[in-house]
Protein backbone atom coordinates (compact mmCIF):
# COMPACT_ATOMS: atom_id res chain seq x y z
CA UNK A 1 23.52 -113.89 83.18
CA UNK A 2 22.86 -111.12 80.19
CA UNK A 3 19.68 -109.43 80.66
CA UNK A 4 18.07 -109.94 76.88
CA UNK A 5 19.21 -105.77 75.93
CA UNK A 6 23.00 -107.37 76.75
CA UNK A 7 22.65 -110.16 74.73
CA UNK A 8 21.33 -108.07 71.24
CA UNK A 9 24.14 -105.54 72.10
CA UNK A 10 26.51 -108.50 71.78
CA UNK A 11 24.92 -110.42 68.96
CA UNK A 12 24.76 -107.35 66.60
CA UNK A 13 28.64 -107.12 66.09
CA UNK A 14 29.48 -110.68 67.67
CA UNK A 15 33.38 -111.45 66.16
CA UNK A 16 32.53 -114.26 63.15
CA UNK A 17 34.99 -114.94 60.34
CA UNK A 18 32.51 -116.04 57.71
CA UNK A 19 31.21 -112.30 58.29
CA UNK A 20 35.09 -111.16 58.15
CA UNK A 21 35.50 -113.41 55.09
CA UNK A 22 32.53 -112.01 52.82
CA UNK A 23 34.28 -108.54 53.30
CA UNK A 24 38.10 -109.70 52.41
CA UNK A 25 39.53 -109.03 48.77
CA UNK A 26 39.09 -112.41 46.66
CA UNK A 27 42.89 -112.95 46.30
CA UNK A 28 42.76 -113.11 50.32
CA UNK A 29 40.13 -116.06 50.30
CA UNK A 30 42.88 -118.53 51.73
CA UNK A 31 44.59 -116.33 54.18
CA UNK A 32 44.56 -118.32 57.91
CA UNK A 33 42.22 -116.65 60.62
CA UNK A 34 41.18 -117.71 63.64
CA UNK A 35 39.37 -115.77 66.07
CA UNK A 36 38.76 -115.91 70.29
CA UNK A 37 36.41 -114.91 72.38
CA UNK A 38 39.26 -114.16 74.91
CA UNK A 39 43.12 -114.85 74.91
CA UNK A 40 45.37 -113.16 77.09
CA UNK A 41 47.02 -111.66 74.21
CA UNK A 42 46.86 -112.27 70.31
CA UNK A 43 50.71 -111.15 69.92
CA UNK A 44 51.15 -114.12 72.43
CA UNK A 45 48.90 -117.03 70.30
CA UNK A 46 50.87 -115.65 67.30
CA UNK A 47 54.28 -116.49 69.24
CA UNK A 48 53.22 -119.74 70.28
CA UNK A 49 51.89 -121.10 66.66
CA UNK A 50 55.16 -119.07 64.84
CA UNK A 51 57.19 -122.23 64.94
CA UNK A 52 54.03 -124.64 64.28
CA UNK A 53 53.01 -123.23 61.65
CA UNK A 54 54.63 -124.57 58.30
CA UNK A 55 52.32 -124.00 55.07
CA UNK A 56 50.84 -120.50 56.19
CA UNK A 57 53.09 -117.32 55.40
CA UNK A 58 50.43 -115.21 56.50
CA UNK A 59 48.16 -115.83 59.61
CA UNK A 60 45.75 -113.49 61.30
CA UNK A 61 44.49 -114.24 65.16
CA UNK A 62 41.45 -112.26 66.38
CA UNK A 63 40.04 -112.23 69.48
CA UNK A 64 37.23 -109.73 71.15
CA UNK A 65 39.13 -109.28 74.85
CA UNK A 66 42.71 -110.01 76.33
CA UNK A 67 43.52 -110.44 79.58
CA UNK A 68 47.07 -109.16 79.28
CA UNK A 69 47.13 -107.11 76.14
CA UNK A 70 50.46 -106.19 75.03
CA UNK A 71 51.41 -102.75 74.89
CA UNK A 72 54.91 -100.57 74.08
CA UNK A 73 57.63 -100.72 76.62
CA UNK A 74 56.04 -103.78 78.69
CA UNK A 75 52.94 -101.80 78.92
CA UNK A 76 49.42 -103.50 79.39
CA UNK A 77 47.03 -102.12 76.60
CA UNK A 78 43.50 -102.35 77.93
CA UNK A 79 41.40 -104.97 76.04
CA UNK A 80 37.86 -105.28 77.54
CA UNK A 81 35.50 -107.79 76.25
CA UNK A 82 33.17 -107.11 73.27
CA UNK A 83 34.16 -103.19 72.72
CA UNK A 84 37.32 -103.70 70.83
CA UNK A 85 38.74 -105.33 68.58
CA UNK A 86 42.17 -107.21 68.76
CA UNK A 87 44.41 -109.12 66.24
CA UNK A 88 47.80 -110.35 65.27
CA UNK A 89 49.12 -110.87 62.21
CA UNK A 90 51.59 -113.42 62.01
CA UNK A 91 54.47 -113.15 59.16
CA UNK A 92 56.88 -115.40 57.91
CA UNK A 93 59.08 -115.89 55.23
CA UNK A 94 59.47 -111.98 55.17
CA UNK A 95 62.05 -109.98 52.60
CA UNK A 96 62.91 -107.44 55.09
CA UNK A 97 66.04 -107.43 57.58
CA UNK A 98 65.28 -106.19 61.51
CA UNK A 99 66.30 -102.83 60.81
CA UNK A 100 63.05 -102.61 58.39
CA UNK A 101 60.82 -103.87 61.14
CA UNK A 102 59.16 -100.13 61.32
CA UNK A 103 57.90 -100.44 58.05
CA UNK A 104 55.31 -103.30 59.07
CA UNK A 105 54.02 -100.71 62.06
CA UNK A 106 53.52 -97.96 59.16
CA UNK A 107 51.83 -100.19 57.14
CA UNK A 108 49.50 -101.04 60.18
CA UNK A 109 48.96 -98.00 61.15
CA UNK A 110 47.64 -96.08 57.58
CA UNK A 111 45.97 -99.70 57.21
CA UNK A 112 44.15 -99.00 60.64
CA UNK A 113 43.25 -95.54 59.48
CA UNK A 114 41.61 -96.31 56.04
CA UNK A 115 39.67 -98.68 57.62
CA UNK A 116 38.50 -96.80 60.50
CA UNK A 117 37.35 -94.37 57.67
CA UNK A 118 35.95 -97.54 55.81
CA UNK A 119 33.18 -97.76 58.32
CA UNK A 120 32.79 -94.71 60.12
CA UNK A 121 32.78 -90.96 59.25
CA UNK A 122 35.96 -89.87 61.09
CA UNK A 123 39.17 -89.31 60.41
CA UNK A 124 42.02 -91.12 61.80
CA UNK A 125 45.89 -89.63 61.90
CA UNK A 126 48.60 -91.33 63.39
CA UNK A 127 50.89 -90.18 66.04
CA UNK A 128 54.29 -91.29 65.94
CA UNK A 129 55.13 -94.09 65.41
CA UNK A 130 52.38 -96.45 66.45
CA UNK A 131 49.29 -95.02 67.79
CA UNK A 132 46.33 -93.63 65.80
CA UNK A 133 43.76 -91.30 66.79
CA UNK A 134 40.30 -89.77 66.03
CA UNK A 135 39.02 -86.48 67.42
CA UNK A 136 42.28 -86.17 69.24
CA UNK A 137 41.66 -89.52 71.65
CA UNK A 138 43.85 -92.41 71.21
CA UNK A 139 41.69 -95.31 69.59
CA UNK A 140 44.53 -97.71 68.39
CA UNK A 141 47.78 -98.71 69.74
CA UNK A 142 50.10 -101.01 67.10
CA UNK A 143 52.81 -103.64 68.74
CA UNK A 144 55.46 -104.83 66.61
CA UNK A 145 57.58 -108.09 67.75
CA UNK A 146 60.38 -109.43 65.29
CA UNK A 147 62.36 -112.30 65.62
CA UNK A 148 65.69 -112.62 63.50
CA UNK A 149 66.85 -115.34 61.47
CA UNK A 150 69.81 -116.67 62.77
CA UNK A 151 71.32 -117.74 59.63
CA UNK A 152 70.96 -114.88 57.81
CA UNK A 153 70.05 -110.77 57.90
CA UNK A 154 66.25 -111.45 57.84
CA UNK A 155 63.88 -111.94 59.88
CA UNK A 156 62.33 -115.12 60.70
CA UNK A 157 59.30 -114.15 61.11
CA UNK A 158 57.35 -110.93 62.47
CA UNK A 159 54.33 -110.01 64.82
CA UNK A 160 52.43 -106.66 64.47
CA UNK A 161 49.63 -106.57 67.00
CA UNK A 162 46.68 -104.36 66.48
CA UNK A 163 44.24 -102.91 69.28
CA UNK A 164 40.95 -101.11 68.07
CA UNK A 165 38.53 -98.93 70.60
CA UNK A 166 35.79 -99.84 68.85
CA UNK A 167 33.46 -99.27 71.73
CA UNK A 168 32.98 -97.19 74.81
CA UNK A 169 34.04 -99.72 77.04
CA UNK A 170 31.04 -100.26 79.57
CA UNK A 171 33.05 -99.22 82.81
CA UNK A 172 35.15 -96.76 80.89
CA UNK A 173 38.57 -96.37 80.54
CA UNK A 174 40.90 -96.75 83.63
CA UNK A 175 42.34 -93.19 85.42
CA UNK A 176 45.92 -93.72 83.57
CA UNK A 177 44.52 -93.36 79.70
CA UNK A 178 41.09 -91.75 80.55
CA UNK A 179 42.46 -88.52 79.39
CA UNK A 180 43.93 -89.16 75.90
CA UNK A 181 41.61 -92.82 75.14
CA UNK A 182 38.59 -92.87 72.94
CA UNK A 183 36.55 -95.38 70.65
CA UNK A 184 35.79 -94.91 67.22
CA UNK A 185 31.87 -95.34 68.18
CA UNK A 186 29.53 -94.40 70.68
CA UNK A 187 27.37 -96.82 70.43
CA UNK A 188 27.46 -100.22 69.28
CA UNK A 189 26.60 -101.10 65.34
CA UNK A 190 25.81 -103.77 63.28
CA UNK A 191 28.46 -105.89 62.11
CA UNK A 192 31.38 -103.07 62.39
CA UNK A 193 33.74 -105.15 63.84
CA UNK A 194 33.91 -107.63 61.57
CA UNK A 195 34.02 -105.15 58.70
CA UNK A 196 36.60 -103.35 60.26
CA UNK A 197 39.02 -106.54 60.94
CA UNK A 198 38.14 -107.42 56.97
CA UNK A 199 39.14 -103.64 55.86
CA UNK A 200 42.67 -103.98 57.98
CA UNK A 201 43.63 -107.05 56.59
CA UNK A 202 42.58 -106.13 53.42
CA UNK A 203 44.72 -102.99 52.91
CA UNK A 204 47.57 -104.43 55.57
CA UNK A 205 47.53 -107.11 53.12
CA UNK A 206 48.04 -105.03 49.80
CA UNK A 207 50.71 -102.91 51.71
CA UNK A 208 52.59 -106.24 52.29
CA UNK A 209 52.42 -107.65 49.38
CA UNK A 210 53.20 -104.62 47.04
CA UNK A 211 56.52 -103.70 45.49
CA UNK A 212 56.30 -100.33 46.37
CA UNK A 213 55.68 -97.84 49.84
CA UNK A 214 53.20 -96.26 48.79
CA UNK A 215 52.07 -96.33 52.40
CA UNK A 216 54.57 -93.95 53.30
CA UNK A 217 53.16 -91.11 51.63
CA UNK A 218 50.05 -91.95 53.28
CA UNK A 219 51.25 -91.67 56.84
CA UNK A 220 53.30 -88.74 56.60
CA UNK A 221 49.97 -87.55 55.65
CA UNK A 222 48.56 -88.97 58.62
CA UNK A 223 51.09 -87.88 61.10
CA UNK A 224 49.85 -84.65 62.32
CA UNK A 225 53.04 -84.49 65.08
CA UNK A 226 55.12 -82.79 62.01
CA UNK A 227 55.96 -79.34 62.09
CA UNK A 228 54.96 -79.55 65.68
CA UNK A 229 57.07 -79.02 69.00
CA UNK A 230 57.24 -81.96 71.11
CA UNK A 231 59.42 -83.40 73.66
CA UNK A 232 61.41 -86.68 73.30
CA UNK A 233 61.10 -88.77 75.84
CA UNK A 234 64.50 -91.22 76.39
CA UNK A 235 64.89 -93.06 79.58
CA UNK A 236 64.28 -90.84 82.49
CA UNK A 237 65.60 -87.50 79.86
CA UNK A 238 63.29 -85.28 78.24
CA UNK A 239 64.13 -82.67 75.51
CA UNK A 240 62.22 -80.47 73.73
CA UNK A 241 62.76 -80.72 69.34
CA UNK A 242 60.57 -79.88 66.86
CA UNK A 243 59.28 -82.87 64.53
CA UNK A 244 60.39 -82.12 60.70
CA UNK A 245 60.56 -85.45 58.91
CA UNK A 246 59.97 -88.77 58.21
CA UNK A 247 62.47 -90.57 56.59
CA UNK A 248 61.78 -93.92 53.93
CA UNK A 249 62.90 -96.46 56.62
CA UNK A 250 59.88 -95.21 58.90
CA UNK A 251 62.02 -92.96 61.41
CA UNK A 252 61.15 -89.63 63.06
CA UNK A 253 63.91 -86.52 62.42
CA UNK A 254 63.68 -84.30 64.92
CA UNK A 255 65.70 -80.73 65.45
CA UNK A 256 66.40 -79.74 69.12
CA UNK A 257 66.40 -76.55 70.70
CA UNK A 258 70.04 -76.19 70.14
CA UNK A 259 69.86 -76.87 66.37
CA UNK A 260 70.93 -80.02 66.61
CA UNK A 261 68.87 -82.60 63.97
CA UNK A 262 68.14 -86.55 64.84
CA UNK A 263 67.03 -89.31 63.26
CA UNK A 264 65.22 -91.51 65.87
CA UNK A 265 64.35 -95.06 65.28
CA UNK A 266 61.91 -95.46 68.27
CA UNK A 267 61.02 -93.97 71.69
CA UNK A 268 58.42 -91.58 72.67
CA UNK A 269 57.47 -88.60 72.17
CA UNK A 270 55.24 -85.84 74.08
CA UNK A 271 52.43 -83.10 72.74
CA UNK A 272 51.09 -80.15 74.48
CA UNK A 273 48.56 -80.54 73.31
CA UNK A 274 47.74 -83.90 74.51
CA UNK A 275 49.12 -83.75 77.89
């Protein structure tokens, strides 16, 4: 049972979507949400629903834990009740082909910066190619999943998972990501969480829709891994390369030690400096 402190704690940024609604853009005022107290992961619900649902081309799932968050490379992302926030937005009906897939986690990921800066007075960068940070912790990790139409070069519909460390959480973070996790907050405040779901649909949303990438701009901005030395991780290899570039179809160039230069359309990739 919550002692009364717990249950104000909870109730002052308690997950609603009338509160998420009052803070969308008006041309979102019929996009689908629904929202969970707990799910064991949103990029699941949104797989389940994809073939269900007909009339929607844009659905959002939001939920404040997950028992079996989804993370890069079969990882588990830790999702703790009530400190983070987690959602899924569900796309269908999309003009790009799977090769273009990256572009939705770019989108995602300046979206998830501007809107961590929306409600808070820090400033978010983005770490190639899906993870965002604030005072050099990790506070966001983005999941993209994309399944191809089979009758033609586009996909049927697309996934991009979102996790937010709002909060502390209460038992901290386990030993494998307490060195490089963080939260946006220390402690909790009013209403944030539904302001900051609003503010990442809201600009996810305008990315999506718009003509243009505009976004990319943005998050080569962001991406404070450029001009740096890293090492590429692939399989059980490691090299060292120094990160020049991001092309316009969302993938890292890289120049090895022996000159060579590479474009890379995933993986991961190592700092120093946040070893």
């Amino acid at each position: 049972m919550l002692t009364d402190k717990e249950n104000h704690e909870k109730n002052i940024d308690s997950l609603s979507e009338n509160e998420i609604r009052s803070f969308l853009n008006s041309s979102l005022k019929d996009i689908k949400i629904e929202i969970f107290d707990s799910v064991d992961s949103t990029n699941n619900i949104c797989q389940q629903i994809a073939g269900d649902v007909v009339n929607e081309s844009e659905y959002v799932v939001i939920s404040s834990h997950q028992t079996k968050g989804k993370g890069r490379h079969g990882r588990n992302f830790f999702s703790p009740s009530d400190t983070g926030l987690y959602m899924s937005f569900l796309l269908k009906n999309l003009p790009y082909s799977a090769e273009e897939a990256a572009k939705l986690t770019t989108m995602a990921a300046v979206s998830v910066c501007e809107a961590i800066e929306e409600v808070s007075d820090k400033e978010a960068f983005v770490k190639w190619v899906n993870d965002i940070y604030v005072s050099n912790r990790k506070v966001c990790g983005i999941l993209t999943e994309a399944t191809p139409s089979l009758k033609e070069n586009k996909l049927e519909y697309a996934i991009v998972g979102i996790g937010i460390n709002v909060y502390m959480p209460e038992t901290g973070f386990p030993q494998e990501i307490l060195n490089k996790a963080g939260a946006v907050f220390d402690n909790k405040v009013m209403n944030v969480r539904n302001r900051l779901a609003a503010y990442v649909i809201n600009h996810f949303m305008n990315y999506y829709k718009a003509e243009t990438i505009d976004y990319l701009e943005e998050y080569r901005r962001r991406c404070f891994i450029l001009g740096q030395e890293i090492t590429v991780v692939s399989g059980n290899e490691q090299r060292k390369a120094t990160a020049i570039d991001i092309d316009d179809s969302c993938r890292l160039i890289v120049r090895y030690d022996n000159g060579n230069i590479k474009t890379l359309y995933s993986g991961e990739i190592l700092l120093p400096s946040l070893s």
